[in-house]
Protein backbone atom coordinates (compact mmCIF):
# COMPACT_ATOMS: atom_id res chain seq x y z
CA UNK A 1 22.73 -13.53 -24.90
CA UNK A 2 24.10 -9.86 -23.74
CA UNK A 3 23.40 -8.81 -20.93
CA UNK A 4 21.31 -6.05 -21.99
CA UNK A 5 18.96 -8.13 -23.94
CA UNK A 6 18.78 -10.67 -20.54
CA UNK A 7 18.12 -7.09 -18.43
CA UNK A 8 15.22 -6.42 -21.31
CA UNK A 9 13.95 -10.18 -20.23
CA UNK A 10 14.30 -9.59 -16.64
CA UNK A 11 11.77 -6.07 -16.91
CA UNK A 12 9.11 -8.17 -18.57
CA UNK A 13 9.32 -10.85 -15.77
CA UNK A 14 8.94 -8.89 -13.29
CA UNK A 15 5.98 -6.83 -14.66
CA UNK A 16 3.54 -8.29 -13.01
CA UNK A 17 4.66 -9.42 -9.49
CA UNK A 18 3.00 -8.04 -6.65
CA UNK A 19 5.46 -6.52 -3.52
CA UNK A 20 4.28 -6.68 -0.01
CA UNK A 21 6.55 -3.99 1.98
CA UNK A 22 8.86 -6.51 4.81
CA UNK A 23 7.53 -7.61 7.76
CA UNK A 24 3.70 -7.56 6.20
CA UNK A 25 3.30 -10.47 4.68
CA UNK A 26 -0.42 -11.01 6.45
CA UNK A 27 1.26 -11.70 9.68
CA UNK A 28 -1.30 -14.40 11.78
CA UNK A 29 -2.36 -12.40 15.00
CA UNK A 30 -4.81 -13.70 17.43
CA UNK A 31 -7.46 -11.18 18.56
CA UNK A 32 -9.68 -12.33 21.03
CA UNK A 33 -12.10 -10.15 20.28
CA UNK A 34 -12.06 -10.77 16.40
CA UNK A 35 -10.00 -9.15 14.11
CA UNK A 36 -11.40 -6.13 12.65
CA UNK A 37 -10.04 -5.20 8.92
CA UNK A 38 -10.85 -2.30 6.16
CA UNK A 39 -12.51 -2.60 2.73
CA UNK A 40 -8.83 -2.82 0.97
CA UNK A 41 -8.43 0.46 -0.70
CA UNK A 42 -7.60 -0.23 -4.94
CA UNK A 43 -5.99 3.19 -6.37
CA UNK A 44 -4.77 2.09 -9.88
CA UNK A 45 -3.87 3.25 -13.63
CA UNK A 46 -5.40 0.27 -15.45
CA UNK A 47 -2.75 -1.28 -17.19
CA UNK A 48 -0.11 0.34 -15.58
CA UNK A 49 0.39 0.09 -12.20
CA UNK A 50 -2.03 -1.02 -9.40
CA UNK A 51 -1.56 0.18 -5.46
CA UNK A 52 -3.90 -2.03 -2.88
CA UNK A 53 -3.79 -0.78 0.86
CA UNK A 54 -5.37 -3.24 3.16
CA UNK A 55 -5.27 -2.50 7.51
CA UNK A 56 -6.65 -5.56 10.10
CA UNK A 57 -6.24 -4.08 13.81
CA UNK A 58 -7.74 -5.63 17.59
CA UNK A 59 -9.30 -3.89 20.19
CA UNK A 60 -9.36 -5.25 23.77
CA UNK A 61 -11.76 -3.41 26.28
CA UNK A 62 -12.22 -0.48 24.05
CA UNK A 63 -8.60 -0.12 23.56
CA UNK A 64 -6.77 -0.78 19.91
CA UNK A 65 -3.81 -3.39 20.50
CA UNK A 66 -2.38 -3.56 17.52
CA UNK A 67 -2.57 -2.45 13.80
CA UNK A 68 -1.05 -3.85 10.91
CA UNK A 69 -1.18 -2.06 7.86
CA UNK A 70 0.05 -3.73 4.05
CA UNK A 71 0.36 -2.49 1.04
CA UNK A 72 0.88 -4.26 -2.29
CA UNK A 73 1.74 -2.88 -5.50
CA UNK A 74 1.41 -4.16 -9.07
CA UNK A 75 3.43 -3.29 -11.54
CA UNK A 76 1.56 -3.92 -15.12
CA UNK A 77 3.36 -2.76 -17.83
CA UNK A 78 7.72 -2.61 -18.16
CA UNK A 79 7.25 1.05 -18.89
CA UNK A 80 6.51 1.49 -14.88
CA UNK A 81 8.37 0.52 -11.88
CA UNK A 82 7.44 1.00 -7.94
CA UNK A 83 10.10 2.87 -6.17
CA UNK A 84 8.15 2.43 -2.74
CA UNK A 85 6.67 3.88 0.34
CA UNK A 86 7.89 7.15 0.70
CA UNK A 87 6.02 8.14 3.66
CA UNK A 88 3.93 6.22 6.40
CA UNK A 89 2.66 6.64 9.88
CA UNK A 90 0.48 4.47 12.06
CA UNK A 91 -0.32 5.62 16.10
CA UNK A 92 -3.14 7.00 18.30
CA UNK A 93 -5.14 10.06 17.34
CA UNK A 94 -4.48 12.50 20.52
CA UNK A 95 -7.25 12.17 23.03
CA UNK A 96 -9.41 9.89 21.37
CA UNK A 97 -9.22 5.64 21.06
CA UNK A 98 -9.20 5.42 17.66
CA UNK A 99 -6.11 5.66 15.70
CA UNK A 100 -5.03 6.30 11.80
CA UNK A 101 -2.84 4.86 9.69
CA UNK A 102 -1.24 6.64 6.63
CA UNK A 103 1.11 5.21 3.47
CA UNK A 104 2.22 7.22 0.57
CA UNK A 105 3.64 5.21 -2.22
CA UNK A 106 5.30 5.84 -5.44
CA UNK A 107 5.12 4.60 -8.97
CA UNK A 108 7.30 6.25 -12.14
CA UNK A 109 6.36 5.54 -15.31
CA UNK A 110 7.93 6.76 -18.61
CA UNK A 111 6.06 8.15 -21.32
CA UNK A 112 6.22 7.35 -25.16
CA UNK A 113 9.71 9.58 -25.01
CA UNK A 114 11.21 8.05 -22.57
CA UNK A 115 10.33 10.99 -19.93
CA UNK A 116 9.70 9.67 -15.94
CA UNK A 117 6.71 10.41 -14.73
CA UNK A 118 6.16 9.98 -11.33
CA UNK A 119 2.54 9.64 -9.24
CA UNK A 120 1.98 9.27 -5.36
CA UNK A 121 -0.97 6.89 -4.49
CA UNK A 122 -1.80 7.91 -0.89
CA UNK A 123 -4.40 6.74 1.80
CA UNK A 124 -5.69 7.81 5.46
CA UNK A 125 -7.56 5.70 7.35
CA UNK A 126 -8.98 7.00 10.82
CA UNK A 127 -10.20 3.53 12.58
CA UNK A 128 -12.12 2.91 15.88
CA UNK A 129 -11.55 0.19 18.58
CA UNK A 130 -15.84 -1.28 17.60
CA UNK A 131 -14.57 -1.72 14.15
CA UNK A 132 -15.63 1.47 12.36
CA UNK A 133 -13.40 3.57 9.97
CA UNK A 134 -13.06 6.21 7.45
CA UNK A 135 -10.85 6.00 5.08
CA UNK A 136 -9.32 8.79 2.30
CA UNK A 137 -7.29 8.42 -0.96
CA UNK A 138 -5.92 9.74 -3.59
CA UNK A 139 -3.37 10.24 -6.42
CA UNK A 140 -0.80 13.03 -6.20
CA UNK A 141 1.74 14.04 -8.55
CA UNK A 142 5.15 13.38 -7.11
């Protein structure tokens, strides 16, 4: 078998894995109070590509402990490959308790001509210390 045709093999393979960025592998963290977590947010081109954004945080006393924010993306089709979190932030919001949490991603895809195409799934999510939270997405192109 050349090593080409095993490379060909290897794309298909790995078409439909799912990646959890390191270190975010759903962690267990105790929370006295109960862990708090968001609705996971699903931005996706069906048969494509699929980005899931997921956030669990404690509050002690009115005061957020910690946050952990994950993100997994699906790659669906050998024509598209993740390249990864470009951009993400996670800290207090100045002079209030809650705090946000913010990825951008990246997916390329080629087209019927072999052209890259490139999209950026992104997501905000302002959350509260009670367990409230708004959250924003979106898909930009890159």
């Amino acid at each position: 078998m050349t090593l080409k045709k095993m490379l060909a093999g290897s794309v298909v393979l790995c078409a439909g894995l799912t990646f959890v960025a390191t270190g975010e592998a759903g962690a267990a963290r105790q929370c006295a109070s109960g862990v708090k977590v968001i609705k996971p947010v699903v931005l996706e081109d069906p048969g494509r590509w699929t980005y899931t954004f997921d956030l669990s945080w404690c509050a002690d006393g009115g005061t957020i402990v910690w946050a952990e924010p994950s993100v997994a993306a699906r790659v669906q089709s050998p024509a598209c490959r993740w390249v990864g979190r470009i951009e993400e932030s996670l800290g207090k919001t100045p002079g209030s308790p809650a705090w946000k949490a913010f990825d951008m991603s990246e997916f390329s895809c080629q087209d019927g001509k072999g052209k890259e195409n490139g999209v950026n799934p992104w997501v905000v999510v302002t959350f509260d210390p009670s367990g409230g939270y708004d959250s924003q997405s979106a898909i930009a192109a890159a």
